[in-house]
C-alpha atoms as a PDB file:
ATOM      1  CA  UNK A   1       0.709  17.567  30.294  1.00  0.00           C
ATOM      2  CA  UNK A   2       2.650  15.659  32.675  1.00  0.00           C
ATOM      3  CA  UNK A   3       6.479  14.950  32.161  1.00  0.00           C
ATOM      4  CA  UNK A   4       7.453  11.649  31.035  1.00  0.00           C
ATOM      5  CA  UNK A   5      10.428   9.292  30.782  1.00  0.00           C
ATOM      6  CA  UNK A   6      10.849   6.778  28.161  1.00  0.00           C
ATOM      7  CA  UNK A   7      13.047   3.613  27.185  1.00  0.00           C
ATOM      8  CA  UNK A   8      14.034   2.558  24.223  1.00  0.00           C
ATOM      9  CA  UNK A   9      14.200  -0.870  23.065  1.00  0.00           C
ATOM     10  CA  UNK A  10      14.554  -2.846  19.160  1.00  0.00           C
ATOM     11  CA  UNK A  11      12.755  -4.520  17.698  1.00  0.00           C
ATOM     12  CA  UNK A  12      12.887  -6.602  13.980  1.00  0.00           C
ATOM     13  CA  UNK A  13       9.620  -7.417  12.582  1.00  0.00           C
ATOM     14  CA  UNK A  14       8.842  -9.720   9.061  1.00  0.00           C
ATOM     15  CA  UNK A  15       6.347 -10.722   7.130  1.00  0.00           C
ATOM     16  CA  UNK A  16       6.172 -12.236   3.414  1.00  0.00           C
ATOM     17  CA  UNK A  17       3.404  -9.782   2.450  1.00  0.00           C
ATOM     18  CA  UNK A  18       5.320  -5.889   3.017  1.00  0.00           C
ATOM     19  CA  UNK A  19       6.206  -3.665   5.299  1.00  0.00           C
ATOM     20  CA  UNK A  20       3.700  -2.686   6.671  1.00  0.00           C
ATOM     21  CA  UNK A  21       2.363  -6.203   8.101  1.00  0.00           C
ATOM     22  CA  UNK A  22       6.009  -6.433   9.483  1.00  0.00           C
ATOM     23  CA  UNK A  23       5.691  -3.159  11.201  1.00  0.00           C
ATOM     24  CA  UNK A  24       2.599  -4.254  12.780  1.00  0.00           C
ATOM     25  CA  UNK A  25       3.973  -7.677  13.274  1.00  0.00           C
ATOM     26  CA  UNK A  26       7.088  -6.455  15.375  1.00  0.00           C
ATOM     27  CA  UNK A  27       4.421  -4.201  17.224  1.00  0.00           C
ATOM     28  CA  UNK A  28       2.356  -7.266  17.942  1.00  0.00           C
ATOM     29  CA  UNK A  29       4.909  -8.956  19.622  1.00  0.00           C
ATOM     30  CA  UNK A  30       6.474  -6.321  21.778  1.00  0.00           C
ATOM     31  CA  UNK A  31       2.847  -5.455  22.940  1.00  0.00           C
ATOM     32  CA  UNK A  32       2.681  -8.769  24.904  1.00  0.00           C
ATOM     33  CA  UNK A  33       5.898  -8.816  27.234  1.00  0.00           C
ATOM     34  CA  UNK A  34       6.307  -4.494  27.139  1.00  0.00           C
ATOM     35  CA  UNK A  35       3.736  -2.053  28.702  1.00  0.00           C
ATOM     36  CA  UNK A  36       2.926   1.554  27.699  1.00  0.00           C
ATOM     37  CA  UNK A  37       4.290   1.365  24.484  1.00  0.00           C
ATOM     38  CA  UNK A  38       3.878   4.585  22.969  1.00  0.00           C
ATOM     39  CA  UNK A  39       5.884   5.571  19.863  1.00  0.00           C
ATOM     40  CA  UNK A  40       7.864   3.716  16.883  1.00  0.00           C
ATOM     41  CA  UNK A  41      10.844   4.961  14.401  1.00  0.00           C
ATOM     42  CA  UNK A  42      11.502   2.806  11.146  1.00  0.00           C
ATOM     43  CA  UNK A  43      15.849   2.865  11.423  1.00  0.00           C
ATOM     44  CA  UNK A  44      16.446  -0.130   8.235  1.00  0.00           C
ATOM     45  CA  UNK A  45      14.268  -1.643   6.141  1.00  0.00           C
ATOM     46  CA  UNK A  46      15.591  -4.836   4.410  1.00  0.00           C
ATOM     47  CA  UNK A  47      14.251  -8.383   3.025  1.00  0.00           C
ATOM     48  CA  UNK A  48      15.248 -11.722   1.422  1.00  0.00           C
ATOM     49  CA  UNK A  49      15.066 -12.457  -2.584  1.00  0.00           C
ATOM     50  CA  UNK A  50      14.353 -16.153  -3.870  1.00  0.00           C
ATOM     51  CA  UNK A  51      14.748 -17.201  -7.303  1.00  0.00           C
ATOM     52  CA  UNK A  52      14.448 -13.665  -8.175  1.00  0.00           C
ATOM     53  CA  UNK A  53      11.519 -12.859  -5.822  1.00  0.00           C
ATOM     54  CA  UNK A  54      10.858 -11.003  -2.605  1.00  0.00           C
ATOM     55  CA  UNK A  55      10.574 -14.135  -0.266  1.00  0.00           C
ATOM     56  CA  UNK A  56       9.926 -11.346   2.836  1.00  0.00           C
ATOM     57  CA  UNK A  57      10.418  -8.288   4.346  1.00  0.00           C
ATOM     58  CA  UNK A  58      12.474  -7.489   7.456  1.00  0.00           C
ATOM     59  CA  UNK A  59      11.778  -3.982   8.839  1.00  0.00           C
ATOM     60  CA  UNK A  60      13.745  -2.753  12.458  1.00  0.00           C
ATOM     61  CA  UNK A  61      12.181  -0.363  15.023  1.00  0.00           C
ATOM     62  CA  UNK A  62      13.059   1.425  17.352  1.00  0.00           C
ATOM     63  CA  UNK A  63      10.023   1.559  20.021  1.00  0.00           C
ATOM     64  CA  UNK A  64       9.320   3.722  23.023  1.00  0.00           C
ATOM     65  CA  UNK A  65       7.190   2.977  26.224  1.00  0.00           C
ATOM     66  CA  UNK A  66       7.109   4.536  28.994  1.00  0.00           C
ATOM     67  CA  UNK A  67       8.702   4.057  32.157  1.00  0.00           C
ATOM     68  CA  UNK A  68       5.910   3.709  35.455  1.00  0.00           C
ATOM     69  CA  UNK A  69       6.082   6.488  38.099  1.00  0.00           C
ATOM     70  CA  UNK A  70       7.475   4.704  41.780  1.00  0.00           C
ATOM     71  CA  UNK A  71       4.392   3.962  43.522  1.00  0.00           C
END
């Protein structure tokens, strides 16, 4: 196994259906402008109530990718 550096970036995802679709939602999205991602930590879960209902779910990351070797 070869040694490795990382970054760390955040990242907010949402989504009106759970937490899990705003995981993968925030994911998504990071995936097209950020290369090697490679691991995720859930640090706050939160969302927004209407008229007594869960209108959506907010859910911050922090992800890791990794950083390219110098050519």
């Amino acid at each position: 196994m070869s040694d490795n550096v990382y970054r760390v970036i955040e990242v907010v995802g949402s989504s009106t259906s759970g937490t899990d679709d705003a995981i993968r939602n925030a994911i998504a999205r990071a995936s097209q402008t950020v290369n090697h991602l490679d691991w995720f930590e859930v640090t706050e879960t939160r969302g927004h109530i209407e008229d007594g209902q869960i209108a959506h779910f907010q859910v911050t990351l922090k992800v890791g990718f990794k950083i390219e070797s110098p050519s």
